[in-house]
N, C-alpha and C. Protein backbone atom coordinates (compact mmCIF):
# COMPACT_ATOMS: atom_id res chain seq x y z
N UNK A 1 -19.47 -5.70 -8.53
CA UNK A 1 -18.96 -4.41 -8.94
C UNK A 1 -17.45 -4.54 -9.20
N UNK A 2 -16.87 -4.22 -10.27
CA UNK A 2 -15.31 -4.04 -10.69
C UNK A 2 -14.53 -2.90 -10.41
N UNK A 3 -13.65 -3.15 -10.17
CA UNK A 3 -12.66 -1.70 -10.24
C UNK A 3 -13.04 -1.28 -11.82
N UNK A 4 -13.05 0.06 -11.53
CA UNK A 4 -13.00 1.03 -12.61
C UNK A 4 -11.36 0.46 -13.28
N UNK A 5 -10.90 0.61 -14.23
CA UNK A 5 -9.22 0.83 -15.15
C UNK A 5 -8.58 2.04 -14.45
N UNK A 6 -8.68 2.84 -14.30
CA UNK A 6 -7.98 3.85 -13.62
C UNK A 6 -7.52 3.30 -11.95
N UNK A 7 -8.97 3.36 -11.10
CA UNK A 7 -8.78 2.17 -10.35
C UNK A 7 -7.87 1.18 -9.85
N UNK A 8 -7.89 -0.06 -10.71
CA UNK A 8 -7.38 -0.74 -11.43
C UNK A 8 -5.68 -0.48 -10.50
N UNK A 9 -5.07 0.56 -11.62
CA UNK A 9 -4.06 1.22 -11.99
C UNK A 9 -3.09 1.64 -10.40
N UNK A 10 -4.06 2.66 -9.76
CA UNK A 10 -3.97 3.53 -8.91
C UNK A 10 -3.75 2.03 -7.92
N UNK A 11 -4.47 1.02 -7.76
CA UNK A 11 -4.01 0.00 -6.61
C UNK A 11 -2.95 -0.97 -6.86
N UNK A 12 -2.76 -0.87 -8.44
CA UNK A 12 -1.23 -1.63 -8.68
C UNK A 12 -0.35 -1.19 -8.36
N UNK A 13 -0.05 0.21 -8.73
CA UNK A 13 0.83 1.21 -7.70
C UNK A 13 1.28 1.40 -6.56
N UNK A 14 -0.31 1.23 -5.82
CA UNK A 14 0.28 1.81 -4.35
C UNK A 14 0.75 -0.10 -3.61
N UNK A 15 0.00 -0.96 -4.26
CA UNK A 15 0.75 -2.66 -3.78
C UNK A 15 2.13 -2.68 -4.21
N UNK A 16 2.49 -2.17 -5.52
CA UNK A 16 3.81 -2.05 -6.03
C UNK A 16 4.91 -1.60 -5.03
N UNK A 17 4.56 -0.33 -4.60
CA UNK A 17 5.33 0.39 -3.80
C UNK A 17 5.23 -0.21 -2.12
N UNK A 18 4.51 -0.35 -2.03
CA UNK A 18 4.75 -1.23 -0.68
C UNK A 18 5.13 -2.53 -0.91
N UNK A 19 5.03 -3.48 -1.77
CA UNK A 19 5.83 -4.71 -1.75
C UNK A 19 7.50 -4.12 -1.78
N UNK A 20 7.69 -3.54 -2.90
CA UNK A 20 9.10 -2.28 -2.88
C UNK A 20 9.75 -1.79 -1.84
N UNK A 21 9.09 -1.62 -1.15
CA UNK A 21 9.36 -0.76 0.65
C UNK A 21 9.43 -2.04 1.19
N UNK A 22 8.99 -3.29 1.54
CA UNK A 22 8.62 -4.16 2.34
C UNK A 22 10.19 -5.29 2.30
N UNK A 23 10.54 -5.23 0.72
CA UNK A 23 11.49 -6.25 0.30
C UNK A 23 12.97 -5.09 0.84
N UNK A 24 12.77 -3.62 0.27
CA UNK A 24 14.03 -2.92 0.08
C UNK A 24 14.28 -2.38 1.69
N UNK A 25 13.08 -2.03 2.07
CA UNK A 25 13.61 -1.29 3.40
C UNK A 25 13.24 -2.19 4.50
N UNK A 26 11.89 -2.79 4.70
CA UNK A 26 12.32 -3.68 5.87
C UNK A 26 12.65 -5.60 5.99
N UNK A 27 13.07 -5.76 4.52
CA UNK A 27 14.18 -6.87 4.32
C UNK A 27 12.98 -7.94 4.62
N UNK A 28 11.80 -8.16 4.23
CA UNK A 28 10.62 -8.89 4.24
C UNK A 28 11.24 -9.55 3.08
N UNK A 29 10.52 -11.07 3.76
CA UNK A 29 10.19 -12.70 2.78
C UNK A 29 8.88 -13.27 2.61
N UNK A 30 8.02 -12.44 3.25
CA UNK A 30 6.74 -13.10 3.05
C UNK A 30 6.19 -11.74 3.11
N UNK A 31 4.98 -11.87 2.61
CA UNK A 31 3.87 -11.20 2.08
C UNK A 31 2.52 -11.15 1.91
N UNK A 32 1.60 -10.78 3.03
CA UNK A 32 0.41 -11.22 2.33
C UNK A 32 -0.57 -9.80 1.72
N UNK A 33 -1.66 -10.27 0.97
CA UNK A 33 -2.47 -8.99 0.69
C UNK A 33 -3.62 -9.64 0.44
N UNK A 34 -4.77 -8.77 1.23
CA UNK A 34 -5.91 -9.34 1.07
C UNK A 34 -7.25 -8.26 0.32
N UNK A 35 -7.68 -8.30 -0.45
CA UNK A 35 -8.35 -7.71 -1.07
C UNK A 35 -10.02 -8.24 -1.32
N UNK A 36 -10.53 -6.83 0.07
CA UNK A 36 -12.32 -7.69 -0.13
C UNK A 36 -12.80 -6.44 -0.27
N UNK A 37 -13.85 -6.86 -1.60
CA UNK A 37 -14.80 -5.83 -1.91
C UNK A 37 -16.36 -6.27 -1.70
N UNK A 38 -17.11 -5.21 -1.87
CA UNK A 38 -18.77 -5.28 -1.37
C UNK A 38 -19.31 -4.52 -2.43
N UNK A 39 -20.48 -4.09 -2.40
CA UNK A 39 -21.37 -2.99 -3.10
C UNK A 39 -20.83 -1.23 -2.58
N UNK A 40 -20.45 -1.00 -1.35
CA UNK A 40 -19.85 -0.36 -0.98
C UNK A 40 -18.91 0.21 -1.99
N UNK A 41 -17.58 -0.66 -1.73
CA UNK A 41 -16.27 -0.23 -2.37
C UNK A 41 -15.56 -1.74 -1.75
N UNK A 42 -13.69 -1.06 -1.49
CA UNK A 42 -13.12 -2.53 -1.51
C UNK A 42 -11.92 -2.05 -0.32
N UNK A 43 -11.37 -2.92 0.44
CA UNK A 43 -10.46 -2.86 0.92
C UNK A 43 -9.06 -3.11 1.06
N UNK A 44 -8.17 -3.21 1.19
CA UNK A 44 -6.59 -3.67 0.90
C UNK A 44 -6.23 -3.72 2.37
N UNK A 45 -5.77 -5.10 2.98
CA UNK A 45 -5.15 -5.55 3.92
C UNK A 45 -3.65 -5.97 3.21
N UNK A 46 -2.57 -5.33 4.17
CA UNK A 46 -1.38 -5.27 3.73
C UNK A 46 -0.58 -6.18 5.01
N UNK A 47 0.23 -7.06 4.81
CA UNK A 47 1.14 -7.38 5.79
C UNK A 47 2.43 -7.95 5.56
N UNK A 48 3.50 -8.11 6.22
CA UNK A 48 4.85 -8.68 5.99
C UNK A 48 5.30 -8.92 7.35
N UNK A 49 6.40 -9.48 7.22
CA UNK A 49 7.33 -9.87 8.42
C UNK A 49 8.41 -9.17 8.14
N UNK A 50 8.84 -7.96 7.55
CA UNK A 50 9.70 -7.19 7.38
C UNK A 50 10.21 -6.57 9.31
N UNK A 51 11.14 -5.74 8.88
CA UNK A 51 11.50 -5.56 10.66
C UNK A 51 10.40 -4.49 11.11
N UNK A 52 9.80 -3.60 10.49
CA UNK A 52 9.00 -2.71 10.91
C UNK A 52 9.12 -1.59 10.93
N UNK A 53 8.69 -0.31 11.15
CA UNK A 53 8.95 1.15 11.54
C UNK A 53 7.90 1.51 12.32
N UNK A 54 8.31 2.85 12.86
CA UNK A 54 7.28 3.62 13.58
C UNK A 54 6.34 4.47 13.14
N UNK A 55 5.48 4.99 13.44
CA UNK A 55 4.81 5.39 12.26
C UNK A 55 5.20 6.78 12.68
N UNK A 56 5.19 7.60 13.52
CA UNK A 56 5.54 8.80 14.45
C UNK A 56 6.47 9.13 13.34
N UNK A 57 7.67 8.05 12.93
CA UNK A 57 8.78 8.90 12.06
C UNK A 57 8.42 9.10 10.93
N UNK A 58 7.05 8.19 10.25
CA UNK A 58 7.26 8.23 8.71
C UNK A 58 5.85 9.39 8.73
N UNK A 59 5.26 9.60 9.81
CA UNK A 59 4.42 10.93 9.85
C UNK A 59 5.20 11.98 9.42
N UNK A 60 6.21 12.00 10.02
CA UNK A 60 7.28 13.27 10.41
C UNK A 60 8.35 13.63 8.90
N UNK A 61 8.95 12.67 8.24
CA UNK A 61 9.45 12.26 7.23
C UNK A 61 8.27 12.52 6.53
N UNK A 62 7.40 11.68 5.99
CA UNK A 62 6.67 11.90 4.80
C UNK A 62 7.30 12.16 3.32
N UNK A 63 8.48 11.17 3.02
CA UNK A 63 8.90 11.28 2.22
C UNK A 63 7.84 11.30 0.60
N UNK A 64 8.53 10.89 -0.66
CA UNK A 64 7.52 10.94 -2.27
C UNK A 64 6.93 9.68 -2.31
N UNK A 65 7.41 8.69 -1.33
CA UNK A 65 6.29 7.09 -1.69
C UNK A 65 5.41 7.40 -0.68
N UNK A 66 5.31 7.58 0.84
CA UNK A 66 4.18 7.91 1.09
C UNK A 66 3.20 9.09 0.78
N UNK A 67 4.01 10.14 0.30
CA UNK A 67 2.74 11.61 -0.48
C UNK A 67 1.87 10.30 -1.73
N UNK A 68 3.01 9.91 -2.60
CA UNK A 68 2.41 9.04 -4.01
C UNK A 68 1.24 7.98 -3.10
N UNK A 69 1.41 7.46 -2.65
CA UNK A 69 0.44 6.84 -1.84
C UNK A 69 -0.95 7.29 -1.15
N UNK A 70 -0.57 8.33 -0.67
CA UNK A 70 -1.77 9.00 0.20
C UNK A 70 -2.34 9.28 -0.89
N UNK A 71 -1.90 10.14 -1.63
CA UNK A 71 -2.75 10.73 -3.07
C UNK A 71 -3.18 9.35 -3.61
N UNK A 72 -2.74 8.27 -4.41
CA UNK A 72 -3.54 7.45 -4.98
C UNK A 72 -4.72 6.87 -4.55
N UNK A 73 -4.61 6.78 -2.94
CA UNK A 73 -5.53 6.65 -1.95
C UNK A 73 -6.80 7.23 -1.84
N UNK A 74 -6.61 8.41 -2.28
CA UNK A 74 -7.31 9.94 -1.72
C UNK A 74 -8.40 9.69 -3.48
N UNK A 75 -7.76 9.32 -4.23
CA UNK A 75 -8.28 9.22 -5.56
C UNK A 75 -9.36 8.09 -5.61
């Protein structure tokens, strides 16, 4: 089964923006991403060695890359 093009699109984005966040805000050099799909659907494993955050603040914050995110998600 393939990603749909829209699809596609919507997960270049939201990897975009977190490699973006990973290099700009927590000063990450490595990167991994793992991407496994089934008959189901597919998953996205995200990781770095960036310094980290809490999540409590970026709940609270919820700035326009995580709304853009949740929504591409949600799609």
């Amino acid at each position: 089964m393939l990603l749909l093009q829209t699809n596609q699109l919507h997960v270049f984005r939201i990897l975009q923006e977190l490699i973006n966040n990973s290099v700009r805000h927590g000063k990450a050099n490595e990167i991994l991403v793992y991407l496994e799909q089934d008959i189901e659907g597919f998953m996205i494993r995200y990781q770095d060695n960036g310094v980290g955050f809490k999540m409590s603040e970026v709940e609270q914050k919820s700035g326009i890359g995580i709304q853009n995110k949740r929504s591409r998600v949600k799609i």
